[in-house]
PDB file of N, CA and C in Angstrom:
ATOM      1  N   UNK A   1     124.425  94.319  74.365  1.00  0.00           N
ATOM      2  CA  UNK A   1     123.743  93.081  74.698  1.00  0.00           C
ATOM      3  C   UNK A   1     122.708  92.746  73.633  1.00  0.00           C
ATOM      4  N   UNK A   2     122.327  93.407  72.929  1.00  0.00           N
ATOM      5  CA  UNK A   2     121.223  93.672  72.197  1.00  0.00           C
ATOM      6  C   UNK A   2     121.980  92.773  70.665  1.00  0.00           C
ATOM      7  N   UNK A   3     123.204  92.390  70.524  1.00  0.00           N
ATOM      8  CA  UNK A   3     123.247  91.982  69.595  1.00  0.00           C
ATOM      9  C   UNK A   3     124.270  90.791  69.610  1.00  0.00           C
ATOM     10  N   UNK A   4     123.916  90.299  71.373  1.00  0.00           N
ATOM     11  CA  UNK A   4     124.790  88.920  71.691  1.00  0.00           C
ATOM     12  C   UNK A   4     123.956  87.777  71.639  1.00  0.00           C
ATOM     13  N   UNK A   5     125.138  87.159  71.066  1.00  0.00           N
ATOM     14  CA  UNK A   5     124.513  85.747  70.106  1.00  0.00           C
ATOM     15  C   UNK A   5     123.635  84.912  71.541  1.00  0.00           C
ATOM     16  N   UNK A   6     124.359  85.331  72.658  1.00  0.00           N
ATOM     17  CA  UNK A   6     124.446  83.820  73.526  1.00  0.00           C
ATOM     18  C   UNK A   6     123.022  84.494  74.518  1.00  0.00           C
ATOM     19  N   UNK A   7     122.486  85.770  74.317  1.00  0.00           N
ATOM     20  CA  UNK A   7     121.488  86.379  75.206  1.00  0.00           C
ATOM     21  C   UNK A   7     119.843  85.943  74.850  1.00  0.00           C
ATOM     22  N   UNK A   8     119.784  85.895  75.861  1.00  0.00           N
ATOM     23  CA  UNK A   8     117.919  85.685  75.111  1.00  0.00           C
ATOM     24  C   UNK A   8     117.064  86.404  74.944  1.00  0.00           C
ATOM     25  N   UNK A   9     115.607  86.100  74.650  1.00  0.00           N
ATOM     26  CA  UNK A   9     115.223  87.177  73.884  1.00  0.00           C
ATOM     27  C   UNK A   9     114.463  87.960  74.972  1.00  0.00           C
ATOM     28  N   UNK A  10     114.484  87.422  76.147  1.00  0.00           N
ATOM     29  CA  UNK A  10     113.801  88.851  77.089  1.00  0.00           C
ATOM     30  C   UNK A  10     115.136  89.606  77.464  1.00  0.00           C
ATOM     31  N   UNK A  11     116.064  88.850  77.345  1.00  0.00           N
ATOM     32  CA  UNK A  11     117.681  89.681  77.954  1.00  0.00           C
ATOM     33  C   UNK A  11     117.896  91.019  76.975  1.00  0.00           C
ATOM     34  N   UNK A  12     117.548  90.648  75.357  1.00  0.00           N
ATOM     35  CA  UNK A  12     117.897  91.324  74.692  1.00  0.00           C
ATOM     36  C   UNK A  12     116.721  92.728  74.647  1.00  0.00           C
ATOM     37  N   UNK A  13     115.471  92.275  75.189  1.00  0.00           N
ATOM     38  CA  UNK A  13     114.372  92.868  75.053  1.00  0.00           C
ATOM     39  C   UNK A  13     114.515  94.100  76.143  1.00  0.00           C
ATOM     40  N   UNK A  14     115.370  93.964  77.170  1.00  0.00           N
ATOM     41  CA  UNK A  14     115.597  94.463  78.455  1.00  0.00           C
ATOM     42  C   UNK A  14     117.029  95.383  78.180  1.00  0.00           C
ATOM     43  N   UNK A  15     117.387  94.479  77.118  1.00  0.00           N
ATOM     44  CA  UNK A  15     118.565  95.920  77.330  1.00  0.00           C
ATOM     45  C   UNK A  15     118.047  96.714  75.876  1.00  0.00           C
ATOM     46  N   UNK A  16     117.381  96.445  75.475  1.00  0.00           N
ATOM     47  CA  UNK A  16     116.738  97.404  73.920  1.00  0.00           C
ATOM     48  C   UNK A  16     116.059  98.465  74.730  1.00  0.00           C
ATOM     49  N   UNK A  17     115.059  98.431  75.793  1.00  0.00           N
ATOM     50  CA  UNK A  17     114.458  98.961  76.871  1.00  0.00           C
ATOM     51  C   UNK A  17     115.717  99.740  77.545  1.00  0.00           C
ATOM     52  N   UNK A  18     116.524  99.263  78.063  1.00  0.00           N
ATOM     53  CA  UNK A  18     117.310 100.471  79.407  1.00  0.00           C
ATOM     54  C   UNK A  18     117.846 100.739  78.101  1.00  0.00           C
ATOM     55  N   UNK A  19     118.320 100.713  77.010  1.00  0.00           N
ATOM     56  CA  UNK A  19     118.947 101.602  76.048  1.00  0.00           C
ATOM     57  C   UNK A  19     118.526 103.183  75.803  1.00  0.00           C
ATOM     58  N   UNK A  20     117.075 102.309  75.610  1.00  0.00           N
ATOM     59  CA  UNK A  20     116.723 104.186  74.685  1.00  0.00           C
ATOM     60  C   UNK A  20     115.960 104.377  75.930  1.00  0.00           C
ATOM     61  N   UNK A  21     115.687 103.885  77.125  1.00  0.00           N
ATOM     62  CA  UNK A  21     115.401 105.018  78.333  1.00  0.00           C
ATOM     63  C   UNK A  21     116.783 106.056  78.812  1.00  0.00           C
ATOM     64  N   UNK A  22     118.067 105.255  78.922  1.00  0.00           N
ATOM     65  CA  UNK A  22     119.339 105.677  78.819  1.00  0.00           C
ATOM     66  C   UNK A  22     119.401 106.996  77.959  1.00  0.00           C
ATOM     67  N   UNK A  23     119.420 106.333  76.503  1.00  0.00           N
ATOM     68  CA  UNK A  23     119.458 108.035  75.299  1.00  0.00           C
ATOM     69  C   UNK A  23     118.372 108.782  75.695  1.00  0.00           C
ATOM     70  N   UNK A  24     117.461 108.520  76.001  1.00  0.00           N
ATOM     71  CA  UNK A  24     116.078 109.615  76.085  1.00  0.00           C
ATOM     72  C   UNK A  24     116.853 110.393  77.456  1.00  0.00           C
ATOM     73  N   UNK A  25     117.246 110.036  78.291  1.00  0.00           N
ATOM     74  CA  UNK A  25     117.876 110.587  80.012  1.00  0.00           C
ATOM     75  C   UNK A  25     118.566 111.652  79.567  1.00  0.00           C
ATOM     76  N   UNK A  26     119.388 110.908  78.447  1.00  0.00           N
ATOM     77  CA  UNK A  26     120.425 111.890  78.020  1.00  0.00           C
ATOM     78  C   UNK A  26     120.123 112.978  77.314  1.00  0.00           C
ATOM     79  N   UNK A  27     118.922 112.930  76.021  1.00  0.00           N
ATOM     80  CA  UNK A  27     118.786 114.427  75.555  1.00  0.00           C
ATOM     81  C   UNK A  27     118.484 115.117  76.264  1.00  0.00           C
ATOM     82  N   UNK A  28     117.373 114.628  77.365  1.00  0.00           N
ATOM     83  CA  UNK A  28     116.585 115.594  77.933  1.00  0.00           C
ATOM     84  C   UNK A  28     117.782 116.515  78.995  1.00  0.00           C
ATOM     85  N   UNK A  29     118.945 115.423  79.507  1.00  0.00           N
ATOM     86  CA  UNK A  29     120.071 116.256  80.835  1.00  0.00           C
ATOM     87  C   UNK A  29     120.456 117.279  79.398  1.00  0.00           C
ATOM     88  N   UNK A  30     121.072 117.277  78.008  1.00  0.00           N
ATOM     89  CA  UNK A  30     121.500 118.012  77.474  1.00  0.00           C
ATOM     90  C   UNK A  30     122.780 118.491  77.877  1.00  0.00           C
ATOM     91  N   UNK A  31     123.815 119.309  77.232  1.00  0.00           N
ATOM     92  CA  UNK A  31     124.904 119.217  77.396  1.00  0.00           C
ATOM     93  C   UNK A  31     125.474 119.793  78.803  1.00  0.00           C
ATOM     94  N   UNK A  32     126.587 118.933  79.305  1.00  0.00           N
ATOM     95  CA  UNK A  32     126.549 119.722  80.683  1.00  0.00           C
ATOM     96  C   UNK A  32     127.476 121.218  80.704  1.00  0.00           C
ATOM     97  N   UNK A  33     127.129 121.994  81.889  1.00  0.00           N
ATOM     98  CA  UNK A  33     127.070 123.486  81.700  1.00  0.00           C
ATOM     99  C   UNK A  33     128.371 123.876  81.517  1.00  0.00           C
ATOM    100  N   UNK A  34     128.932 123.278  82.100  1.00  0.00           N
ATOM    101  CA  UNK A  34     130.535 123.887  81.659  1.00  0.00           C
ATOM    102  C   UNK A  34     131.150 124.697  82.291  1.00  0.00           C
ATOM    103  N   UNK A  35     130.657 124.695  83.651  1.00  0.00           N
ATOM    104  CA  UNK A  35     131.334 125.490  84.688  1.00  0.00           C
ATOM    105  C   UNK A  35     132.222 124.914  85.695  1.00  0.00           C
ATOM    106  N   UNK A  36     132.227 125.529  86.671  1.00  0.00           N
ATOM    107  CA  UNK A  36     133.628 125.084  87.806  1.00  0.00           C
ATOM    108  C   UNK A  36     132.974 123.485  88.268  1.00  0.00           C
ATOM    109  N   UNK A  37     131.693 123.391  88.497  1.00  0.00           N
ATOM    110  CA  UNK A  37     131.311 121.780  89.447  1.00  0.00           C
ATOM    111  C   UNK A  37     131.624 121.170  87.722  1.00  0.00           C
ATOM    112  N   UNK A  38     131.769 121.185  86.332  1.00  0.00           N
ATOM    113  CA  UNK A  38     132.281 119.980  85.926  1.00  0.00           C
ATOM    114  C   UNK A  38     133.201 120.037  86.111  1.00  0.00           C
ATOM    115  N   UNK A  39     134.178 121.107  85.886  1.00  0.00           N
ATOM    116  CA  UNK A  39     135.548 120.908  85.974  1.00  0.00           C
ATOM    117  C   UNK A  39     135.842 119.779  87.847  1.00  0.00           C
ATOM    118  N   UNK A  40     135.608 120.455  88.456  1.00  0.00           N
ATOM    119  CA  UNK A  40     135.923 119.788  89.470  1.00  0.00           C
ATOM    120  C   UNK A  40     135.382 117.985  89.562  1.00  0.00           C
ATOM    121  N   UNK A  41     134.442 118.020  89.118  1.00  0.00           N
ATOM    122  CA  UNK A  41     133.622 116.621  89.070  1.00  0.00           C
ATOM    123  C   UNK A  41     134.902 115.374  88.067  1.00  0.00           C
ATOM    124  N   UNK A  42     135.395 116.465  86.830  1.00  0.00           N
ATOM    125  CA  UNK A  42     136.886 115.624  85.967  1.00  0.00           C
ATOM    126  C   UNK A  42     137.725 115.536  87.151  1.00  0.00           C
ATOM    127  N   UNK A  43     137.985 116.355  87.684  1.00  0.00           N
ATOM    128  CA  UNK A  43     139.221 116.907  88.411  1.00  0.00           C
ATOM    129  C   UNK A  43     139.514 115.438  89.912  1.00  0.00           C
ATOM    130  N   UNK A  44     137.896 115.622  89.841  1.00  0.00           N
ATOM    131  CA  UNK A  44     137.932 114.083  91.103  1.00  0.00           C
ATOM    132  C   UNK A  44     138.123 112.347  90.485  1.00  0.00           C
ATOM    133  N   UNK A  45     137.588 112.740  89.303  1.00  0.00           N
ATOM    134  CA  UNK A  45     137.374 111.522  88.797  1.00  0.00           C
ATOM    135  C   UNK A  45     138.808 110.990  88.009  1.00  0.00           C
ATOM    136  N   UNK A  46     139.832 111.803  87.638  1.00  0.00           N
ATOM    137  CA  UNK A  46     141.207 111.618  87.418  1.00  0.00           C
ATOM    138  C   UNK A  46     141.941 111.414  88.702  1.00  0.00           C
ATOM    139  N   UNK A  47     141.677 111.980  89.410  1.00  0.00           N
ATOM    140  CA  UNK A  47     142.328 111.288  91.026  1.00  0.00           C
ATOM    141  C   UNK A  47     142.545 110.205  91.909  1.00  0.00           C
ATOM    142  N   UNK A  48     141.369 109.638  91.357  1.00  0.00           N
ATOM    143  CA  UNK A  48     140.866 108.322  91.864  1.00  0.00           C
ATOM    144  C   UNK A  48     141.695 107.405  91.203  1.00  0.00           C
TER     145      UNK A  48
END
């Protein structure tokens, strides 16, 4: 959104904002553990 022509500038200001709150969420979760609840968590989400 951040680099659509037709958005305005608080639209764009708002998703520049949930962006890097988004990446910041993400370093801090860090990689997930890699045990049986992801596997199962893929395992549901291919089912659907």
């Amino acid at each position: 959104m951040t680099s659509d022509a037709g958005a305005t500038e608080n639209e764009r200001a708002n998703a520049g904002a949930l962006k890097a709150r988004l990446e910041e969420w993400l370093k801090e979760a860090g990689v997930p553990a890699g045990d049986w609840t992801d596997l199962l968590f893929r395992l549901g989400r291919r089912a659907k």
